[in-house]
N, C-alpha and C. Protein backbone atom coordinates (compact mmCIF):
# COMPACT_ATOMS: atom_id res chain seq x y z
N UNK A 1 20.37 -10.18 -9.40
CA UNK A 1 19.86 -8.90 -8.98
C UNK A 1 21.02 -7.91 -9.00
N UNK A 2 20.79 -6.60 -9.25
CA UNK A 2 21.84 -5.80 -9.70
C UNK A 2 21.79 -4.50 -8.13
N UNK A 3 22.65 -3.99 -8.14
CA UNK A 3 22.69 -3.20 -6.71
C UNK A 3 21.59 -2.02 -7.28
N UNK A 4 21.29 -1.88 -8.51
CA UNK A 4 20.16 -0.89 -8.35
C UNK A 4 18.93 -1.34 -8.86
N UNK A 5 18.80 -2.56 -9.17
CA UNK A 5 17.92 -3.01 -8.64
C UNK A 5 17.52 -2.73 -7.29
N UNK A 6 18.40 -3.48 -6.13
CA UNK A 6 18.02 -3.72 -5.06
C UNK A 6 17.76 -1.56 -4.65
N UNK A 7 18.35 -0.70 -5.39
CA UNK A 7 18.12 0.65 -4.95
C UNK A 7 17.07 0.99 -5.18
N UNK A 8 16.35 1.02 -6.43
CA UNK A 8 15.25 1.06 -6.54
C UNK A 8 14.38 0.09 -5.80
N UNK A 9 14.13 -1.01 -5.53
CA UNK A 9 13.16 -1.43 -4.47
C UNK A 9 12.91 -1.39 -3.57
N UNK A 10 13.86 -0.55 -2.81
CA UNK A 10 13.82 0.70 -1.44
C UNK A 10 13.68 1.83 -1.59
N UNK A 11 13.98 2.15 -3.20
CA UNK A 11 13.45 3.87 -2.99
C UNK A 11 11.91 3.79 -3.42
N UNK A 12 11.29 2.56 -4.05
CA UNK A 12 9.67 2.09 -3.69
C UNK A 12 8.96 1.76 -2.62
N UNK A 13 10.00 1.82 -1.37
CA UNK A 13 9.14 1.41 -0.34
C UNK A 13 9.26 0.26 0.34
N UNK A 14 10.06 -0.53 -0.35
CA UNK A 14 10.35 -1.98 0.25
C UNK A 14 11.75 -1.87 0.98
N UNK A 15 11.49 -2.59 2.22
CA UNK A 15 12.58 -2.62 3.25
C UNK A 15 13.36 -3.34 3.02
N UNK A 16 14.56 -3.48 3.38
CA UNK A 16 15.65 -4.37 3.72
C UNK A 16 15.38 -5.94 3.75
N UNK A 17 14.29 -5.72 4.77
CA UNK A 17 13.63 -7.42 5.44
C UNK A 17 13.04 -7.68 3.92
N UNK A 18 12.26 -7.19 3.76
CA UNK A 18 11.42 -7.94 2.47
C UNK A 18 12.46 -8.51 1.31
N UNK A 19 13.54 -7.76 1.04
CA UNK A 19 14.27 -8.73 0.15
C UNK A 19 15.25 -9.45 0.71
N UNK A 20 15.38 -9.56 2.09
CA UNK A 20 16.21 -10.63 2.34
C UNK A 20 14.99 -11.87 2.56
N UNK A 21 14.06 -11.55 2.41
CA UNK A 21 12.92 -12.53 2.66
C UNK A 21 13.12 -13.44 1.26
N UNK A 22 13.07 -12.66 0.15
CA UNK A 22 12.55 -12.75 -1.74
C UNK A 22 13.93 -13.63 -1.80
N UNK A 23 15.03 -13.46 -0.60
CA UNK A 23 17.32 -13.51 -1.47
C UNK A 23 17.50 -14.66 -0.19
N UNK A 24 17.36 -15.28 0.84
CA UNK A 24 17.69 -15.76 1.89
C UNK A 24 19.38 -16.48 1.47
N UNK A 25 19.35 -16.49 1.15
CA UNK A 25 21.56 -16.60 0.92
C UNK A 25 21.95 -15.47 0.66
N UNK A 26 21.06 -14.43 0.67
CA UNK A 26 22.30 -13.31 0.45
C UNK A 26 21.72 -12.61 2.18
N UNK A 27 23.54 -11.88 2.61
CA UNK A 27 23.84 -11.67 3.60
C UNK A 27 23.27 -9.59 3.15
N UNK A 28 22.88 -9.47 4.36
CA UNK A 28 22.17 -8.04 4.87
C UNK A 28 23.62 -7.36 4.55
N UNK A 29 24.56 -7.42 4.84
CA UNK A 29 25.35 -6.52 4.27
C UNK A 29 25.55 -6.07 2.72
N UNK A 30 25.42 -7.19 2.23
CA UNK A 30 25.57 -7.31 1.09
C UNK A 30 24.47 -6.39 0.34
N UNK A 31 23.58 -6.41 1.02
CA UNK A 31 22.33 -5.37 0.64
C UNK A 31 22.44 -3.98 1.10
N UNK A 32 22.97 -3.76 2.52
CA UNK A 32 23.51 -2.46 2.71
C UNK A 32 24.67 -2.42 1.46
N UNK A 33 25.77 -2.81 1.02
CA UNK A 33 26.77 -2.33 0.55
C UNK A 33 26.35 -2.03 -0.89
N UNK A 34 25.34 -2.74 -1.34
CA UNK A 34 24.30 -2.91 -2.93
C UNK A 34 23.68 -0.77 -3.06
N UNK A 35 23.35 -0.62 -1.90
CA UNK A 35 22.47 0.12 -1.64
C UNK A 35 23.66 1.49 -1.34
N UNK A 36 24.68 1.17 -0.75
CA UNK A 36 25.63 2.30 -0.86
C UNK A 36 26.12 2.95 -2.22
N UNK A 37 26.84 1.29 -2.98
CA UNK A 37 27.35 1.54 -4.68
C UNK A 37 26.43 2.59 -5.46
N UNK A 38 25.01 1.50 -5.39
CA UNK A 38 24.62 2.33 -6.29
C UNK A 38 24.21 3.79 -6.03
N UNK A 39 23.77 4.12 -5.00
CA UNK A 39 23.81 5.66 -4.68
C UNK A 39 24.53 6.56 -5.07
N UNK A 40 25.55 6.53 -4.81
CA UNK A 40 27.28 6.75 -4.92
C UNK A 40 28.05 6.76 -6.47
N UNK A 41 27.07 5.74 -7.24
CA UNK A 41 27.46 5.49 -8.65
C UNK A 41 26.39 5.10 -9.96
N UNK A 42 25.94 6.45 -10.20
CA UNK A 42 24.36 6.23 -10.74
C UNK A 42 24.57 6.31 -12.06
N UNK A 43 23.75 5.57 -12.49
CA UNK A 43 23.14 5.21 -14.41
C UNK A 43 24.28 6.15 -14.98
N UNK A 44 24.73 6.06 -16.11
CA UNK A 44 24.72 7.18 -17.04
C UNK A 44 24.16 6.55 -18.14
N UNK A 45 24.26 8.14 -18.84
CA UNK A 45 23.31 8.01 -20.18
C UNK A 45 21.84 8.30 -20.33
N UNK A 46 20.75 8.30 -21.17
CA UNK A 46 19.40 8.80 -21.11
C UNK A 46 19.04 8.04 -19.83
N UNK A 47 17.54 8.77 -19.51
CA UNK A 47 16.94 7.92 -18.73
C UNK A 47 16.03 6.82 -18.79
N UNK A 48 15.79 6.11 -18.75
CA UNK A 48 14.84 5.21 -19.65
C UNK A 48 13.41 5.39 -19.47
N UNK A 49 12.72 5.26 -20.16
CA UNK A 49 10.96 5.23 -20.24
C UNK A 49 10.92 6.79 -20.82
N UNK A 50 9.70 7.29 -19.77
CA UNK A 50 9.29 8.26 -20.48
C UNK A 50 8.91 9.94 -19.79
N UNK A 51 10.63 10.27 -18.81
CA UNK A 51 10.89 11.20 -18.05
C UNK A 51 10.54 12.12 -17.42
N UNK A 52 9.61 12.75 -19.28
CA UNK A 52 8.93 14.15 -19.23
C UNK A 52 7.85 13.60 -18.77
N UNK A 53 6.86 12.53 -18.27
CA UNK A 53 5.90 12.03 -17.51
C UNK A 53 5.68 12.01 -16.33
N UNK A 54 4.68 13.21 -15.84
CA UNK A 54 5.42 13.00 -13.92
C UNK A 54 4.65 11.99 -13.23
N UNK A 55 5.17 11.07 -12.58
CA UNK A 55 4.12 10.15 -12.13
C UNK A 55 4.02 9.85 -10.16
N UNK A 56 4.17 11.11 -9.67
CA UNK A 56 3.64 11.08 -8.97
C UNK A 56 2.62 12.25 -8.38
């Protein structure tokens, strides 16, 4: 699992608990600190899929 992975499955709505539920060896910090990086240090390059699509 990649730290934005784990960013994106909280900026969907899923909590903390639920993937330490899905990860049980990985330590809650480790998911806070997943969740700091990638914030802090986002994608470059295009965006992937299909941008000009608003989907919400």
């Amino acid at each position: 699992m990649t730290v934005y992975s784990v960013l994106g499955r909280v900026e969907h709505g899923e909590t903390i608990e639920n993937i330490l539920k899905d990860n049980p060896d990985l330590p809650r910090e480790a998911v806070e600190a997943a969740l700091v990086f990638a914030a802090s240090h986002p994608l470059r390059g295009r965006p992937s899929g299909r941008p000009w699509v608003r989907t919400g």
